[in-house]
N, C-alpha and C. Protein backbone atom coordinates (compact mmCIF):
# COMPACT_ATOMS: atom_id res chain seq x y z
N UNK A 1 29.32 -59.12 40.97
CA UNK A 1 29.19 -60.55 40.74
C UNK A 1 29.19 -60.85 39.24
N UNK A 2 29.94 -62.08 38.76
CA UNK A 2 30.01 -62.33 37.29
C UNK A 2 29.44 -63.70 37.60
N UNK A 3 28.96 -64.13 36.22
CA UNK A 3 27.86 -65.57 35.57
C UNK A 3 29.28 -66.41 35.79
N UNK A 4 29.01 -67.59 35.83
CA UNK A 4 30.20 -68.73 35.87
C UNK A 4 30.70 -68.60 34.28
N UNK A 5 29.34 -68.42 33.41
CA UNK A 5 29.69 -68.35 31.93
C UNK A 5 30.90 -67.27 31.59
N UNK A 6 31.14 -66.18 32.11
CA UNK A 6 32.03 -64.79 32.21
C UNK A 6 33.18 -65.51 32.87
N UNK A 7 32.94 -66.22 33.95
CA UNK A 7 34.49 -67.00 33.85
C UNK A 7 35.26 -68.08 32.95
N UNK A 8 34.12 -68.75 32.68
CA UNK A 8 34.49 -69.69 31.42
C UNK A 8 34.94 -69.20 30.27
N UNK A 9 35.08 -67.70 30.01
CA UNK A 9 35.67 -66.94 28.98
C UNK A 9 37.03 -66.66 28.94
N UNK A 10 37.59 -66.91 30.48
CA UNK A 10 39.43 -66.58 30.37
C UNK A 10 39.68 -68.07 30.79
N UNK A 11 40.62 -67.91 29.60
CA UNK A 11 41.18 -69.17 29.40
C UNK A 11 42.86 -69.32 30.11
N UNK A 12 42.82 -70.16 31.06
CA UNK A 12 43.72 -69.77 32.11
C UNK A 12 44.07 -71.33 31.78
N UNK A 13 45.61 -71.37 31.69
CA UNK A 13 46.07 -72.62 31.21
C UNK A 13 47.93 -72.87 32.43
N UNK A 14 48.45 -74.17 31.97
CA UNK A 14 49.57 -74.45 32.87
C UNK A 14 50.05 -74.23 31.87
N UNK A 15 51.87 -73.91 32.16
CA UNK A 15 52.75 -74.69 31.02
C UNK A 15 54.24 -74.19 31.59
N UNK A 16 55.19 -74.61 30.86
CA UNK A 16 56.64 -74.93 31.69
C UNK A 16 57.38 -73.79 30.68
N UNK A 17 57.98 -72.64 31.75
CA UNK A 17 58.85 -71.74 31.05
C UNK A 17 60.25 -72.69 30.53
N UNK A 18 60.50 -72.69 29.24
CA UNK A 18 61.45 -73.24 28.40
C UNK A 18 62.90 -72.40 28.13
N UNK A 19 62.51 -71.32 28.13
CA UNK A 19 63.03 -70.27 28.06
C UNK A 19 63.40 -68.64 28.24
N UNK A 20 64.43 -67.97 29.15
CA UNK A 20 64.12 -66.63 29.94
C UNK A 20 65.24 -65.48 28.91
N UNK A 21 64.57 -64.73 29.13
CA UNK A 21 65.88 -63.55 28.24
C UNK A 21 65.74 -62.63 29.05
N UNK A 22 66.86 -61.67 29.32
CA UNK A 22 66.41 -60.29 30.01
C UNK A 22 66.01 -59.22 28.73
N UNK A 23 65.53 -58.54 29.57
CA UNK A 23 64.20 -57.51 29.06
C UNK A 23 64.93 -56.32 29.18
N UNK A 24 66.35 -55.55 29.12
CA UNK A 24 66.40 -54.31 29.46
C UNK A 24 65.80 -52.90 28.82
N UNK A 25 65.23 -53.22 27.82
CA UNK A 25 64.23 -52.11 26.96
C UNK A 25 63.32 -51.85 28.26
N UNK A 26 62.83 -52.81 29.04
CA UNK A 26 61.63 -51.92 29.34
C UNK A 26 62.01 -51.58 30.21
N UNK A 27 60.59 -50.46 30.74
CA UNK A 27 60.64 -49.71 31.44
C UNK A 27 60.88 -49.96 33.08
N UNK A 28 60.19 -51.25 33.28
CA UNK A 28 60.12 -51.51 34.80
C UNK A 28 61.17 -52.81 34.60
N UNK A 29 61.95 -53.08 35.61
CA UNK A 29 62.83 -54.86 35.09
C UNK A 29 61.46 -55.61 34.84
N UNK A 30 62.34 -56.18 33.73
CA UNK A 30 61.37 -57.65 33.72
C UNK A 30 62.28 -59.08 32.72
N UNK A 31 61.60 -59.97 32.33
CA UNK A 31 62.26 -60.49 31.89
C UNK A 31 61.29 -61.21 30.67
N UNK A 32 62.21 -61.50 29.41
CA UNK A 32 60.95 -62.19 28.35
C UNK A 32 60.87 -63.56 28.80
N UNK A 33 59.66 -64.50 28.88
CA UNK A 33 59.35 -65.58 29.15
C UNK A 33 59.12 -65.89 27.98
N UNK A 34 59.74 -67.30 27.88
CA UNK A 34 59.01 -68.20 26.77
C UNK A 34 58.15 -69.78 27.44
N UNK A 35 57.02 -69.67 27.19
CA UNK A 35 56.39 -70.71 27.83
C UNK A 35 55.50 -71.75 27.00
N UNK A 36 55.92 -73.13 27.61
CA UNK A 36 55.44 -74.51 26.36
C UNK A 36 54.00 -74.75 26.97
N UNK A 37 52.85 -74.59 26.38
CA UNK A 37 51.60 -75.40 26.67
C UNK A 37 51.05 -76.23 26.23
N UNK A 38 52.06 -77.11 25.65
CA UNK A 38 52.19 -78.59 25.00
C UNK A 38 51.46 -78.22 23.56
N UNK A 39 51.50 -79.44 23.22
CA UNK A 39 51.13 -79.81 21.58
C UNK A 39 49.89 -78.83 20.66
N UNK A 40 48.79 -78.82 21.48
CA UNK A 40 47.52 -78.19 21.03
C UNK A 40 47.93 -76.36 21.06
N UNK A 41 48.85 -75.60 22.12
CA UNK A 41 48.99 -74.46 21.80
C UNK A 41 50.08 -74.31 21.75
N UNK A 42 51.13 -74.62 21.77
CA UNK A 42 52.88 -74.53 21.64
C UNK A 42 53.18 -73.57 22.51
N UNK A 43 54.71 -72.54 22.11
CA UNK A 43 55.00 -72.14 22.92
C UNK A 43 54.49 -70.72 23.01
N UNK A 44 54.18 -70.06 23.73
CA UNK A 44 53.58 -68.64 23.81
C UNK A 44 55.44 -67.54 24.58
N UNK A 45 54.79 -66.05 24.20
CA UNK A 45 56.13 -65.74 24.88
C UNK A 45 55.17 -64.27 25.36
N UNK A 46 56.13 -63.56 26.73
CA UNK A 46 55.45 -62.92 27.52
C UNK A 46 56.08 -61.74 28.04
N UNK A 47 56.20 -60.69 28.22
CA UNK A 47 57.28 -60.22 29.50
C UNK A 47 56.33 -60.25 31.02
N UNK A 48 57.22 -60.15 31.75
CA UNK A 48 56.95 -60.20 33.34
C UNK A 48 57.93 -59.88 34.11
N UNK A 49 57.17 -59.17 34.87
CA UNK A 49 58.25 -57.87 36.02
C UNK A 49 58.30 -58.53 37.30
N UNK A 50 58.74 -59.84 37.27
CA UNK A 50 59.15 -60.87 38.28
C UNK A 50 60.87 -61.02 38.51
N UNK A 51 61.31 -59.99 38.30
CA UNK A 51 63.11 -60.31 38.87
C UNK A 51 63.16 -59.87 40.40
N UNK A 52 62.30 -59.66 41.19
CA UNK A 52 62.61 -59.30 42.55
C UNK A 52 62.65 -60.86 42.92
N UNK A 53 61.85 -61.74 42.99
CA UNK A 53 62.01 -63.09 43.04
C UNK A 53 62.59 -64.21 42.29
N UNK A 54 62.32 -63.93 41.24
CA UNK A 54 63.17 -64.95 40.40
C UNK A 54 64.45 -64.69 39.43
N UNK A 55 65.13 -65.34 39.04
CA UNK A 55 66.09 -65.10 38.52
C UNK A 55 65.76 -66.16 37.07
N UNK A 56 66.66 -66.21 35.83
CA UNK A 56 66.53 -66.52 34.93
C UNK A 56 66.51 -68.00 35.15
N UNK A 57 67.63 -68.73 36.31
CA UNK A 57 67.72 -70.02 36.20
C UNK A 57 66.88 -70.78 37.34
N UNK A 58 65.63 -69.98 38.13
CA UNK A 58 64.70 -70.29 38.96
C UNK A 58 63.62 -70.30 38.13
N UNK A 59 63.69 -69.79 36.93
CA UNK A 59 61.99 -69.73 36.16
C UNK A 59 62.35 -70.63 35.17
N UNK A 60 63.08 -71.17 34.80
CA UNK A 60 63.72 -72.09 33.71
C UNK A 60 63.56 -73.67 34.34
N UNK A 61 62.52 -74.36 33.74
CA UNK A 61 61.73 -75.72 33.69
C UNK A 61 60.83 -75.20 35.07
N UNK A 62 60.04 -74.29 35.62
CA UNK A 62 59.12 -73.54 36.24
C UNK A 62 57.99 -73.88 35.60
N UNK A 63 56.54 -74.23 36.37
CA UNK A 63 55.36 -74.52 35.50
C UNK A 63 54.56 -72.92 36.26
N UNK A 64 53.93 -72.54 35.12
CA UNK A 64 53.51 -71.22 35.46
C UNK A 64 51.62 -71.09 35.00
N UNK A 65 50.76 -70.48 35.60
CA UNK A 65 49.78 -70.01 34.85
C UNK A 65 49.23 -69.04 34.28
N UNK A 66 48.88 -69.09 33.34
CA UNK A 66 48.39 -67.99 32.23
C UNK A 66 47.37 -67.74 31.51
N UNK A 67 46.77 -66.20 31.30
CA UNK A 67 45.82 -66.27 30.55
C UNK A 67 46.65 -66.52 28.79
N UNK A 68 45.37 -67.56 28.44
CA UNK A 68 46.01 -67.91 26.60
C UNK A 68 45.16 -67.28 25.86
N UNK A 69 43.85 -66.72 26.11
CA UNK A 69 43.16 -66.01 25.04
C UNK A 69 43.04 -64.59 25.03
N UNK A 70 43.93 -63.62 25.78
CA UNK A 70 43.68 -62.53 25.59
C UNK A 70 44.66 -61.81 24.10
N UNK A 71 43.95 -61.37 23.56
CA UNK A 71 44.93 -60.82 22.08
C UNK A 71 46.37 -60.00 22.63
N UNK A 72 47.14 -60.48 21.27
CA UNK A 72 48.92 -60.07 21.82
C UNK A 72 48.81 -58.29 21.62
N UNK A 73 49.65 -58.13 23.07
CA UNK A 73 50.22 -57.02 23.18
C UNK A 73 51.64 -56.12 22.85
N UNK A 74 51.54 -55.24 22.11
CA UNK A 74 52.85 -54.91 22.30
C UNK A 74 53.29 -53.93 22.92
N UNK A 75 54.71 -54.33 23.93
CA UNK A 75 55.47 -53.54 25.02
C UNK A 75 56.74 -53.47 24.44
N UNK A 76 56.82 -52.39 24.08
CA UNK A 76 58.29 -51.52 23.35
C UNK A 76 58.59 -52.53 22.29
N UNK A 77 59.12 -53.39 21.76
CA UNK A 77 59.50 -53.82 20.67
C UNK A 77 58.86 -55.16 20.52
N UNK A 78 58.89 -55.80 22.10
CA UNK A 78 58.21 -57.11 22.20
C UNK A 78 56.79 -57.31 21.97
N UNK A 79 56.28 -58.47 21.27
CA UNK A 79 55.02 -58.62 21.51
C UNK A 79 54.35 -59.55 22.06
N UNK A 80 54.00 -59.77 23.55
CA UNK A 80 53.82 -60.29 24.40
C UNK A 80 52.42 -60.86 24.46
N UNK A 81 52.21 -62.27 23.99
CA UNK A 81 51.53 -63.41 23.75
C UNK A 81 50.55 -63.99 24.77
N UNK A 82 50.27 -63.84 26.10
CA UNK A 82 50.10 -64.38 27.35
C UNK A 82 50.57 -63.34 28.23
N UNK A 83 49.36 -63.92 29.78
CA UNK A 83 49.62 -62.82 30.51
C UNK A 83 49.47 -63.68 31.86
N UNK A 84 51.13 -64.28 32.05
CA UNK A 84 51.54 -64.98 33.22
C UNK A 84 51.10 -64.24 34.49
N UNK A 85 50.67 -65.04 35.37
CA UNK A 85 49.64 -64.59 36.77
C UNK A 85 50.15 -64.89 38.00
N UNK A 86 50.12 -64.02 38.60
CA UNK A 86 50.74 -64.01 40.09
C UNK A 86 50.08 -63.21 41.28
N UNK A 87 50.75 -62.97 42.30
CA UNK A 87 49.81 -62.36 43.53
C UNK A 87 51.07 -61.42 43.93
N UNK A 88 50.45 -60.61 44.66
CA UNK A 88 51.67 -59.01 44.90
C UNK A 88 52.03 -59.76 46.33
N UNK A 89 53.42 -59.60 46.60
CA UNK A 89 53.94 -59.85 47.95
C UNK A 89 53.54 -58.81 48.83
N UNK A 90 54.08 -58.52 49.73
CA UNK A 90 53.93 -57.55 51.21
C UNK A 90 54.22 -55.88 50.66
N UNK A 91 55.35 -56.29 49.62
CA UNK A 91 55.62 -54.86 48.98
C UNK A 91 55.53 -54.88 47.48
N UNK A 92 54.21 -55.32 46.85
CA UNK A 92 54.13 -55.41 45.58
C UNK A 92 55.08 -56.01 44.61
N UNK A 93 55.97 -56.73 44.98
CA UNK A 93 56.62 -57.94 43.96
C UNK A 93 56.00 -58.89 43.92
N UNK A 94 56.22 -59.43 42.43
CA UNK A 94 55.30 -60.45 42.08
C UNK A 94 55.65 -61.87 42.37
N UNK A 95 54.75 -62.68 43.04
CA UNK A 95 54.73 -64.19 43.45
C UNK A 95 54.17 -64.78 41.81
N UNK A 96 54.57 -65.57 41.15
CA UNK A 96 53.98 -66.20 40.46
C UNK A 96 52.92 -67.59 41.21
N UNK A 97 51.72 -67.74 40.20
CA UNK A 97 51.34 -68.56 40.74
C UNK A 97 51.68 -70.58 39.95
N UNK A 98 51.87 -71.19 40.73
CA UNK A 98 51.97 -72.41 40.04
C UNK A 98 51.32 -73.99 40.54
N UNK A 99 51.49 -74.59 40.28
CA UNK A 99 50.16 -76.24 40.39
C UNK A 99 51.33 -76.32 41.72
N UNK A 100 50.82 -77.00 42.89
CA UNK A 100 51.72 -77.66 43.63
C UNK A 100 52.36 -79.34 43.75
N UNK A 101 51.88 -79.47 42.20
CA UNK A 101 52.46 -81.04 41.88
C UNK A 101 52.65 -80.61 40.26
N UNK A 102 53.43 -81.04 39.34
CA UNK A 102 53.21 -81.69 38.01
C UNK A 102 52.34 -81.81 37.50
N UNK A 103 51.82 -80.86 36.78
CA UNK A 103 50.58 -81.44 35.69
C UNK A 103 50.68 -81.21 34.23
N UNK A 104 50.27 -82.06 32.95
CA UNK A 104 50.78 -81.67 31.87
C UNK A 104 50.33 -80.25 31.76
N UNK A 105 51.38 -80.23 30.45
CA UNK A 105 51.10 -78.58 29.85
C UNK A 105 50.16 -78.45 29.15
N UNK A 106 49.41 -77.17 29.08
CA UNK A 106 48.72 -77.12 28.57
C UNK A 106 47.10 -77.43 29.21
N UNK A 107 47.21 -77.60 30.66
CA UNK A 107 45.88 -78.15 31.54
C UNK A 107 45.26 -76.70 31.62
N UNK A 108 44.05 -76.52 31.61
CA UNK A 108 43.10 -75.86 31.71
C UNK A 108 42.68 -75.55 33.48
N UNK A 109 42.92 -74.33 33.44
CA UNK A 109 42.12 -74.50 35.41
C UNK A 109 40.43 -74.45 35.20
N UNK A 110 40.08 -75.33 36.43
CA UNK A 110 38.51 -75.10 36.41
C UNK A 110 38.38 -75.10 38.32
């Protein structure tokens, strides 16, 4: 069990992928995300091993959620800013998760 305060520490935000590149450096497919969380944090960029479901022009104007405060990582050359969130399908491909209406970028989940 964690304090509500321990959740109030990941900062889990919306925002609209703007932009997709393929990723063939890495190791598992994936693809680089670039994602807008409006004015107060701009755009963050990510990789994610989501090509079993999506394709470049299905995640492109896509609202996605993400952790924004965990420090950037780097994966082979990229350095990956955010850590876009999803749920494993039946055979471990990734579902992204997203708002089921429009909400600005940059909204905070609570």
């Amino acid at each position: 069990m964690i304090d509500y305060s321990d959740f109030e520490k990941v900062d889990i935000r919306v925002g609209t992928v703007v932009k997709v590149e393929p990723f063939p450096e890495a190791r598992k497919p994936a693809f680089k995300l670039h994602v807008d969380f409006g004015p107060a944090i701009g755009v963050r960029k990510t990789s994610a091993q989501v090509t079993v479901h999506y394709t470049p022009e299905t995640l492109t104007g896509r609202q996605v959620a993400a952790v924004v405060n965990f420090p950037p990582r780097q994966i082979g050359k990229f350095m990956s800013e955010i850590l876009v969130l999803g749920f494993p399908d039946e055979n471990g491909a990734v579902v992204l998760i997203h708002p089921d209406l429009p909400v600005p970028n940059g909204g905070k989940l609570f």
